[in-house]
PDB file of N, CA and C in Angstrom:
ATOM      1  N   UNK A   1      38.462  24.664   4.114  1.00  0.00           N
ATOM      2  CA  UNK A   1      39.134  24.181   2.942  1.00  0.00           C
ATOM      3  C   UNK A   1      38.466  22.873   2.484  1.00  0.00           C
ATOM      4  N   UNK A   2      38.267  22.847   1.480  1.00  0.00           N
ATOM      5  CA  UNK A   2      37.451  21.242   0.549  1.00  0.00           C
ATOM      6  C   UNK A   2      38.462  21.013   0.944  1.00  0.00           C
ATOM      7  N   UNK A   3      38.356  19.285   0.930  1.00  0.00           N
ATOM      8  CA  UNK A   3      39.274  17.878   1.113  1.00  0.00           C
ATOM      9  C   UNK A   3      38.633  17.512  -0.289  1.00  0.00           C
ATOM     10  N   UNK A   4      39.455  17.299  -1.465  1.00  0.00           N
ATOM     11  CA  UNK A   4      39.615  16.650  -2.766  1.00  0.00           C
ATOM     12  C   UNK A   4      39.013  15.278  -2.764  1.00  0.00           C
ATOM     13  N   UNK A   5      38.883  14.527  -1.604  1.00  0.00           N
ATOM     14  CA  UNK A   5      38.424  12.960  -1.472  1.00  0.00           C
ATOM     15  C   UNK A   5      36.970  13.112  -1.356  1.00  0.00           C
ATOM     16  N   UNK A   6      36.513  14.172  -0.460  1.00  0.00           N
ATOM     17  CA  UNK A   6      35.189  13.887  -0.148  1.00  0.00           C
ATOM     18  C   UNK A   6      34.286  14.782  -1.539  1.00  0.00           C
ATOM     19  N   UNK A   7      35.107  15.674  -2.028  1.00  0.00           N
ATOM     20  CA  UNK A   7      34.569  16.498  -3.619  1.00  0.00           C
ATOM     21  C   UNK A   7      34.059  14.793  -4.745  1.00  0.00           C
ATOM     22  N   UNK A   8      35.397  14.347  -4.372  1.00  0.00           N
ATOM     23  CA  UNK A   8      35.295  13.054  -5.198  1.00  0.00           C
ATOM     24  C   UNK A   8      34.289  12.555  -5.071  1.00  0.00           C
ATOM     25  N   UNK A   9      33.935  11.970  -4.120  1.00  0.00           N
ATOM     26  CA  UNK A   9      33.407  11.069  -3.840  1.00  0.00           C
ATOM     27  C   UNK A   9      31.537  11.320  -4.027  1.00  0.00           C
ATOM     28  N   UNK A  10      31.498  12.814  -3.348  1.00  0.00           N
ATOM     29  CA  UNK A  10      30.071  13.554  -4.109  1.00  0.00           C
ATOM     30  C   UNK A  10      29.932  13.209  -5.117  1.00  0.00           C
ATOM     31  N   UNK A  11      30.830  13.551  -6.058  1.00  0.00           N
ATOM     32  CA  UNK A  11      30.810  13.940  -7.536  1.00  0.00           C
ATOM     33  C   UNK A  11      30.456  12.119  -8.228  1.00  0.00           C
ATOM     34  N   UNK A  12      31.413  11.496  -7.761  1.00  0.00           N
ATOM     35  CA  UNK A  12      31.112  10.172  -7.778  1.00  0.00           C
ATOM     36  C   UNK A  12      29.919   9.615  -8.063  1.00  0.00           C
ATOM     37  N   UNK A  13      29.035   9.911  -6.365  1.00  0.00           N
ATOM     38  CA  UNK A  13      27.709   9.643  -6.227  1.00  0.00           C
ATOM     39  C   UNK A  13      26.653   9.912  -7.184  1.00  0.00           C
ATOM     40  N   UNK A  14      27.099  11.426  -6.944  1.00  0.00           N
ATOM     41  CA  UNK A  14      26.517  12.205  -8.285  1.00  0.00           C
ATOM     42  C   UNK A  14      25.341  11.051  -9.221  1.00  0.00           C
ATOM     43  N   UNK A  15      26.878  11.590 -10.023  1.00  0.00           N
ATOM     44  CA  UNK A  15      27.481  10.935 -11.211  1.00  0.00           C
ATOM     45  C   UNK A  15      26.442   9.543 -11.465  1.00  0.00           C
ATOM     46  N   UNK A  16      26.671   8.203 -10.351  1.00  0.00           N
ATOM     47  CA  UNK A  16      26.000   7.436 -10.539  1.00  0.00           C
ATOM     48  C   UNK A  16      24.400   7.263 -10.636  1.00  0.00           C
ATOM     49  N   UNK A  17      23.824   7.778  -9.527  1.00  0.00           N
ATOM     50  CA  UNK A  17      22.573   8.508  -9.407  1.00  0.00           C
ATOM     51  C   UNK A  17      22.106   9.168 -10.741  1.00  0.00           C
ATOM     52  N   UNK A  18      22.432   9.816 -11.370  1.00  0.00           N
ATOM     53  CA  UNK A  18      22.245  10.303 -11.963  1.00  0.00           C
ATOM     54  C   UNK A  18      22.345   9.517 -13.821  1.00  0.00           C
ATOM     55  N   UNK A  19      22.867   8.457 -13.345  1.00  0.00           N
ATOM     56  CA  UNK A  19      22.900   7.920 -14.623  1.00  0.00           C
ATOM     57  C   UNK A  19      21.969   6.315 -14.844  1.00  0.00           C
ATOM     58  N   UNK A  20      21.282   5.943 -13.496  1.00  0.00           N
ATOM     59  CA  UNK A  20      19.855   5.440 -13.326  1.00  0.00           C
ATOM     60  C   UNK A  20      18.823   5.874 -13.997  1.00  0.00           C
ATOM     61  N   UNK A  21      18.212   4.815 -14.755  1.00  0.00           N
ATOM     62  CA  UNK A  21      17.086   4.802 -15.318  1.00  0.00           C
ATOM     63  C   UNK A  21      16.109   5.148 -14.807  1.00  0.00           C
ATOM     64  N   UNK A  22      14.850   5.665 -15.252  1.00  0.00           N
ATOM     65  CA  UNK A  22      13.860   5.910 -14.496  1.00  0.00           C
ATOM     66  C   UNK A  22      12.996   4.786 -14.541  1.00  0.00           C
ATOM     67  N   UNK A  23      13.436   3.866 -15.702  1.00  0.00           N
ATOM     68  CA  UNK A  23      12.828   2.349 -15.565  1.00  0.00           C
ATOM     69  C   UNK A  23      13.486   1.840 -14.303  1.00  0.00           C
ATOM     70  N   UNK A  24      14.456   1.662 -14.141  1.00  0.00           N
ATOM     71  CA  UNK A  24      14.933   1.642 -12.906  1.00  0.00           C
ATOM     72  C   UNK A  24      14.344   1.714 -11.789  1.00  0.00           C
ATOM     73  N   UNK A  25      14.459   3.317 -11.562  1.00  0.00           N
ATOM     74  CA  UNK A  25      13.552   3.787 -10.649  1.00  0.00           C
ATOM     75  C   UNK A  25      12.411   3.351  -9.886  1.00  0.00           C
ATOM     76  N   UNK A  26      11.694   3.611 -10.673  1.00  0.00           N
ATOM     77  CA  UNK A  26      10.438   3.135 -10.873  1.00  0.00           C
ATOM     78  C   UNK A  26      10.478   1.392 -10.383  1.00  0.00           C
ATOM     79  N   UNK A  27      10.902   0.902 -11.034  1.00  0.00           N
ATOM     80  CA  UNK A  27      10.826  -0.955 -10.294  1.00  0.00           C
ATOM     81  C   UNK A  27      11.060  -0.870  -9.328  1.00  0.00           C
ATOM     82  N   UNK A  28      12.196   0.124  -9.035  1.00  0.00           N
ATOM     83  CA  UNK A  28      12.618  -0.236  -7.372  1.00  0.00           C
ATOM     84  C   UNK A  28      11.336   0.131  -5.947  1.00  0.00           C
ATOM     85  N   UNK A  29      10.282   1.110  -6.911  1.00  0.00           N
ATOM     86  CA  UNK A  29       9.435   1.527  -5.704  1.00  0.00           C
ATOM     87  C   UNK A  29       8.092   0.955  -6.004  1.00  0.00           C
ATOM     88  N   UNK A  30       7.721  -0.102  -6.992  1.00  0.00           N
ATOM     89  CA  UNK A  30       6.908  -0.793  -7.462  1.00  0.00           C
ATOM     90  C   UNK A  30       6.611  -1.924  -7.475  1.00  0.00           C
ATOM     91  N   UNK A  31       7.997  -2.808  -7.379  1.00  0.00           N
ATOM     92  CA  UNK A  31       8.259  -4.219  -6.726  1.00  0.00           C
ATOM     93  C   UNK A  31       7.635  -4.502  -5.225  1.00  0.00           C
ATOM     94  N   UNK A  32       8.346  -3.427  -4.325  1.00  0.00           N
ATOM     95  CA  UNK A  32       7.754  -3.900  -3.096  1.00  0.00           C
ATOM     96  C   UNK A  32       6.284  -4.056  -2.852  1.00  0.00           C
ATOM     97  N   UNK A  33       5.324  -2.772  -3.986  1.00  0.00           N
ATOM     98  CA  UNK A  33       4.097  -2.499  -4.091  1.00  0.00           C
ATOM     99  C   UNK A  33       3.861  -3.952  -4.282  1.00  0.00           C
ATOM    100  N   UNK A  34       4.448  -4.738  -5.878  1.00  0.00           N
ATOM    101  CA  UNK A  34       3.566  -5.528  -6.306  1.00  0.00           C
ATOM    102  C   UNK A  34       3.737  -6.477  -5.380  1.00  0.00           C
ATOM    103  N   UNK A  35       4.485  -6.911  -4.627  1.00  0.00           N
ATOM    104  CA  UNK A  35       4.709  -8.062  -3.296  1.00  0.00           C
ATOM    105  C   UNK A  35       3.857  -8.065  -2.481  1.00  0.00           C
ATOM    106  N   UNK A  36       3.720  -7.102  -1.953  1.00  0.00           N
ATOM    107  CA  UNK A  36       2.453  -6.785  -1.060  1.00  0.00           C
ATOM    108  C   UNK A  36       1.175  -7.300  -1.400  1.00  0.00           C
ATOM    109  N   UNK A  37       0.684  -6.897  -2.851  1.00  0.00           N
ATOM    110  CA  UNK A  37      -0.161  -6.938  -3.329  1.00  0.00           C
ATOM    111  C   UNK A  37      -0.577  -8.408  -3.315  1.00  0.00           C
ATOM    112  N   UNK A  38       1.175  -9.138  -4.001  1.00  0.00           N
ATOM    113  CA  UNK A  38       0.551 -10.883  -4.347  1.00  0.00           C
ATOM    114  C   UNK A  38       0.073 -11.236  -3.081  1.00  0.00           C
ATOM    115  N   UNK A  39       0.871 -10.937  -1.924  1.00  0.00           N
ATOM    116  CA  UNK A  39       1.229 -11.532  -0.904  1.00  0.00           C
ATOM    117  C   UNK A  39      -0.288 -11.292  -0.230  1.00  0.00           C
ATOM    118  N   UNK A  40      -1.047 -10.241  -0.511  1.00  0.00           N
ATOM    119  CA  UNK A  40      -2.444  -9.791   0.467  1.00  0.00           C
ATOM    120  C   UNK A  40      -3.434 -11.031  -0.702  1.00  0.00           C
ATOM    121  N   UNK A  41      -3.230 -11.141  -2.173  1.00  0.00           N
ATOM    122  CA  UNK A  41      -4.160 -12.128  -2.419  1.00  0.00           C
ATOM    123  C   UNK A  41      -4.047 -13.649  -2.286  1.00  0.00           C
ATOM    124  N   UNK A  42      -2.417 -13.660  -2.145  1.00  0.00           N
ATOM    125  CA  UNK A  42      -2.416 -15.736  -1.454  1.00  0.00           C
ATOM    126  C   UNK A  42      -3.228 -15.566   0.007  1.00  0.00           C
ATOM    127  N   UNK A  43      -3.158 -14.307   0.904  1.00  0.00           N
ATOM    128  CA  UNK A  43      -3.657 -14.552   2.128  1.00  0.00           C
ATOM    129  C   UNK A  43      -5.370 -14.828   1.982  1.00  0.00           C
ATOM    130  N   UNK A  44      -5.640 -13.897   0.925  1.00  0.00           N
ATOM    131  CA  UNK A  44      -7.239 -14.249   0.781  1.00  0.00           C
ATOM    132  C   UNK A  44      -7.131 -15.846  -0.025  1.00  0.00           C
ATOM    133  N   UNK A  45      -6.495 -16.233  -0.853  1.00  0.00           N
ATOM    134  CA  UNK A  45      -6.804 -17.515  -1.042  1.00  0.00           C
ATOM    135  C   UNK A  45      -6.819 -18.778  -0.073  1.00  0.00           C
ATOM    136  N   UNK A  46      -6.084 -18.511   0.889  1.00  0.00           N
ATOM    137  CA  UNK A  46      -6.232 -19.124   2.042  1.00  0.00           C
ATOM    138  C   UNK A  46      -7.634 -18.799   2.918  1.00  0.00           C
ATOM    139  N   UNK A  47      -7.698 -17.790   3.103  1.00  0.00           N
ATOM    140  CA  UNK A  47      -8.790 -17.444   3.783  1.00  0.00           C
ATOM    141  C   UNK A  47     -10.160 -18.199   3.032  1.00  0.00           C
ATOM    142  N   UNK A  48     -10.116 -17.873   2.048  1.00  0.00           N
ATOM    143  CA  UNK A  48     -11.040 -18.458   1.268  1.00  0.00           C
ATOM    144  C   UNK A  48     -11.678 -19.878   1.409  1.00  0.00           C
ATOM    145  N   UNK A  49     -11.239 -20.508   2.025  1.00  0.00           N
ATOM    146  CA  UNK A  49     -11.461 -22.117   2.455  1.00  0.00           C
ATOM    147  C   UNK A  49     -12.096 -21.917   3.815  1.00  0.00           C
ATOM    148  N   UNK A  50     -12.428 -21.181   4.309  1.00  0.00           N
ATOM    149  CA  UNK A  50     -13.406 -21.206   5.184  1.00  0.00           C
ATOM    150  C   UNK A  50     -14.607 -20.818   5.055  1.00  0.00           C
ATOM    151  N   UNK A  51     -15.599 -21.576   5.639  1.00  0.00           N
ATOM    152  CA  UNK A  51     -17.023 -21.594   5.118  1.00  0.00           C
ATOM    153  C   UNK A  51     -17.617 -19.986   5.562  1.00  0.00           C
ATOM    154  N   UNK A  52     -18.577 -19.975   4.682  1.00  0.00           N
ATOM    155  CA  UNK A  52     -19.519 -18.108   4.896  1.00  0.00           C
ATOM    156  C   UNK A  52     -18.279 -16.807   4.311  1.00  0.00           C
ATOM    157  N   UNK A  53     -17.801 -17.028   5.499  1.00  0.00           N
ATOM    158  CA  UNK A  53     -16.973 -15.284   5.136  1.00  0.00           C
ATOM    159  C   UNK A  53     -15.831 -15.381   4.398  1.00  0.00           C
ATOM    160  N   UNK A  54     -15.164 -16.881   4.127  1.00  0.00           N
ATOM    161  CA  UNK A  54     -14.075 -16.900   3.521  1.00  0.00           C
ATOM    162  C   UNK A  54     -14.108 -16.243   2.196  1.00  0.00           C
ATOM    163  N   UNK A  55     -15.262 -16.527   1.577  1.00  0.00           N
ATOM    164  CA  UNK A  55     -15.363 -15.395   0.058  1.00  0.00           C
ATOM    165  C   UNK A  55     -15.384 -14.259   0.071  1.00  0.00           C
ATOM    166  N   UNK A  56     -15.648 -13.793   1.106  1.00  0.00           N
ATOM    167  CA  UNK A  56     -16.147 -11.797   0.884  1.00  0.00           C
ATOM    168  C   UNK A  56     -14.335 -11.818   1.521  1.00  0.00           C
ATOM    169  N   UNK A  57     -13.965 -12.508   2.405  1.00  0.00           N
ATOM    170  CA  UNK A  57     -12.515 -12.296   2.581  1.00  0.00           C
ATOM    171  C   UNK A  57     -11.272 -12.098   1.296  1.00  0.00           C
ATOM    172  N   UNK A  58     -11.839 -13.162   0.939  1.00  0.00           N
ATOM    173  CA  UNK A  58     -11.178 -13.287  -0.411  1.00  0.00           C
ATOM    174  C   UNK A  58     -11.459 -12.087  -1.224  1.00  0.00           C
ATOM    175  N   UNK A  59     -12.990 -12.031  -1.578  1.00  0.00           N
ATOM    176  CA  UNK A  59     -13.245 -11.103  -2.754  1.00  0.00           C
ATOM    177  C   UNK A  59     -12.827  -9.544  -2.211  1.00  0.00           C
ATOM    178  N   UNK A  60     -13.033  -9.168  -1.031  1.00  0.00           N
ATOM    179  CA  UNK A  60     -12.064  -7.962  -0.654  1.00  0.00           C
ATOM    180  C   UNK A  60     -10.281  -8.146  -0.724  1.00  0.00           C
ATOM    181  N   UNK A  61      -9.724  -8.657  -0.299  1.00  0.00           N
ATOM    182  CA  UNK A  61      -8.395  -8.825  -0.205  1.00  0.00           C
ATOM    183  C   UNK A  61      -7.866  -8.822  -1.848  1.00  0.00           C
ATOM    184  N   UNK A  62      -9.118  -9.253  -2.979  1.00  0.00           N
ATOM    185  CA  UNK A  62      -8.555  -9.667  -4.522  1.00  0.00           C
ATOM    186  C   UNK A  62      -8.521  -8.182  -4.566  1.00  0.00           C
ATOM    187  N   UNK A  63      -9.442  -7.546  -4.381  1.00  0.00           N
ATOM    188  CA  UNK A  63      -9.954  -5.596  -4.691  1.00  0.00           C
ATOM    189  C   UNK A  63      -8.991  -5.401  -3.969  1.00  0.00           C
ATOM    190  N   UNK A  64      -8.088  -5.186  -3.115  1.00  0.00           N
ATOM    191  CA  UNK A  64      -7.028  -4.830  -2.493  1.00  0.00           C
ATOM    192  C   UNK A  64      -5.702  -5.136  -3.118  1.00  0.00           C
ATOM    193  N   UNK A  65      -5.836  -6.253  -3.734  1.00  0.00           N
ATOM    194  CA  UNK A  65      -4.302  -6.570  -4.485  1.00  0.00           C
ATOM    195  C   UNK A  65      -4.630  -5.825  -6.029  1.00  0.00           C
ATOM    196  N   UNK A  66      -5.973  -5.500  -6.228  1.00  0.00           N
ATOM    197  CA  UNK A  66      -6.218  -4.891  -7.622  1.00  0.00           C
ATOM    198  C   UNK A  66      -5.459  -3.259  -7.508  1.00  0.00           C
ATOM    199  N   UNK A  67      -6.261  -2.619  -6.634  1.00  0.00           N
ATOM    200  CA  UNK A  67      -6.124  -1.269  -6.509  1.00  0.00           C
ATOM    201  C   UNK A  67      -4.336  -1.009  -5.766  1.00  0.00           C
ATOM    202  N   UNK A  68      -3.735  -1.853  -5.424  1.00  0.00           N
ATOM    203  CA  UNK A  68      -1.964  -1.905  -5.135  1.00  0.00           C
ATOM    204  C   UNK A  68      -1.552  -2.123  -6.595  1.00  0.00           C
ATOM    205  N   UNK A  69      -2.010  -2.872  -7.581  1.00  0.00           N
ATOM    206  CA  UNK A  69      -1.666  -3.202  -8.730  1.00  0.00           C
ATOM    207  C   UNK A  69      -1.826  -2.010  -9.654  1.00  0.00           C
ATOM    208  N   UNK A  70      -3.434  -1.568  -9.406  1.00  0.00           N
ATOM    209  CA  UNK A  70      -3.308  -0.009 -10.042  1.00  0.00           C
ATOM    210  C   UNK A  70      -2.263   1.156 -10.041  1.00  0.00           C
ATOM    211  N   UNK A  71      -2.276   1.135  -8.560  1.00  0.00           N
ATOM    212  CA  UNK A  71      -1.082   2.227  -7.786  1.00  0.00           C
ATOM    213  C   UNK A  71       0.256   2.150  -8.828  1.00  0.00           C
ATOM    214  N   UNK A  72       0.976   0.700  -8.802  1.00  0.00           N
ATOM    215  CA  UNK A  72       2.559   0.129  -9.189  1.00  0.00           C
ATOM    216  C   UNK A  72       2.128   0.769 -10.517  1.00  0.00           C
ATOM    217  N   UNK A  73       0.920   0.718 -11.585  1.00  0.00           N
ATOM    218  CA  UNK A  73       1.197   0.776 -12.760  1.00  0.00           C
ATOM    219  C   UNK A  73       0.994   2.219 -13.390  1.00  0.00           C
ATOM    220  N   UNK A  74       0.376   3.295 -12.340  1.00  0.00           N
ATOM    221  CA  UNK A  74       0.260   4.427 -12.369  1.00  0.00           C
ATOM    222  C   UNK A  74       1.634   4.576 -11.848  1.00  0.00           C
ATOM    223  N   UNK A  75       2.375   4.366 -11.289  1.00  0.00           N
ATOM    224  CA  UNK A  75       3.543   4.956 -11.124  1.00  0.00           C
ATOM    225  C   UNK A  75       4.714   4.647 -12.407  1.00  0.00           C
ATOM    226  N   UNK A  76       5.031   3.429 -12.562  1.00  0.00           N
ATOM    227  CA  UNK A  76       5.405   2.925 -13.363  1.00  0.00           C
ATOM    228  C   UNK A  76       4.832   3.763 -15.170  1.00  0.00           C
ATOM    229  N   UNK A  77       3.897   4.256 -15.077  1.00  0.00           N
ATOM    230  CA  UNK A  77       3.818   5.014 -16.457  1.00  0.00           C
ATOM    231  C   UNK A  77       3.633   6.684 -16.112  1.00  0.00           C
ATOM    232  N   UNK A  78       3.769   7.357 -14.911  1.00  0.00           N
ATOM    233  CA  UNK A  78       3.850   8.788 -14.444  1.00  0.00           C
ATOM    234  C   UNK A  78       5.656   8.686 -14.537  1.00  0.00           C
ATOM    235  N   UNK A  79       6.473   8.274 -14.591  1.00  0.00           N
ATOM    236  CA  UNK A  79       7.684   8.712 -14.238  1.00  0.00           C
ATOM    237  C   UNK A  79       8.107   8.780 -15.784  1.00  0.00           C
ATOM    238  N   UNK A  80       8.420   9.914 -16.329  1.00  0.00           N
ATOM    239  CA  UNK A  80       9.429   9.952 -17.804  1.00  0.00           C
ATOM    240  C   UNK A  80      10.389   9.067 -18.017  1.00  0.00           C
ATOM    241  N   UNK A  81      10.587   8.866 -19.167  1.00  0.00           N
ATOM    242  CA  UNK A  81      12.197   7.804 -18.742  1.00  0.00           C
ATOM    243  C   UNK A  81      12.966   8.754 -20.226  1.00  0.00           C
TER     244      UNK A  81
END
């Protein structure tokens, strides 16, 4: 036998889910991307202050926060809204 509370409460969920943006969406799985991203090029800017390798550190880690940046904005324009 359904219990009327837990029908509810689906339907509820549903309901809300379903009435999220896909702009929405989308930020929510793109934000963490772009964090990552800043967060891998302050580490190369730090790195960067050390003599010889600190630049190729840097200049890889910038190509790393580029191509995470690519990713967020290919997603961010693949999802319909």
């Amino acid at each position: 036998m359904l219990n009327f509370n837990n029908v509810a409460k689906v339907a509820i969920a549903l309901a809300m889910t379903m009435s999220l943006s896909g702009c929405f969406l989308t930020k929510v799985v793109t934000m963490p991307m772009r964090v990552v991203g800043a967060t891998v090029s302050v580490v190369g800017a730090v790195v960067s202050v050390v003599p010889v390798v600190g630049n190729k550190a840097d200049a890889a880690l910038e190509k790393v926060d580029g191509t995470i940046d690519t990713a967020a904005d290919t997603v961010d324009t693949a999802v319909p809204l």
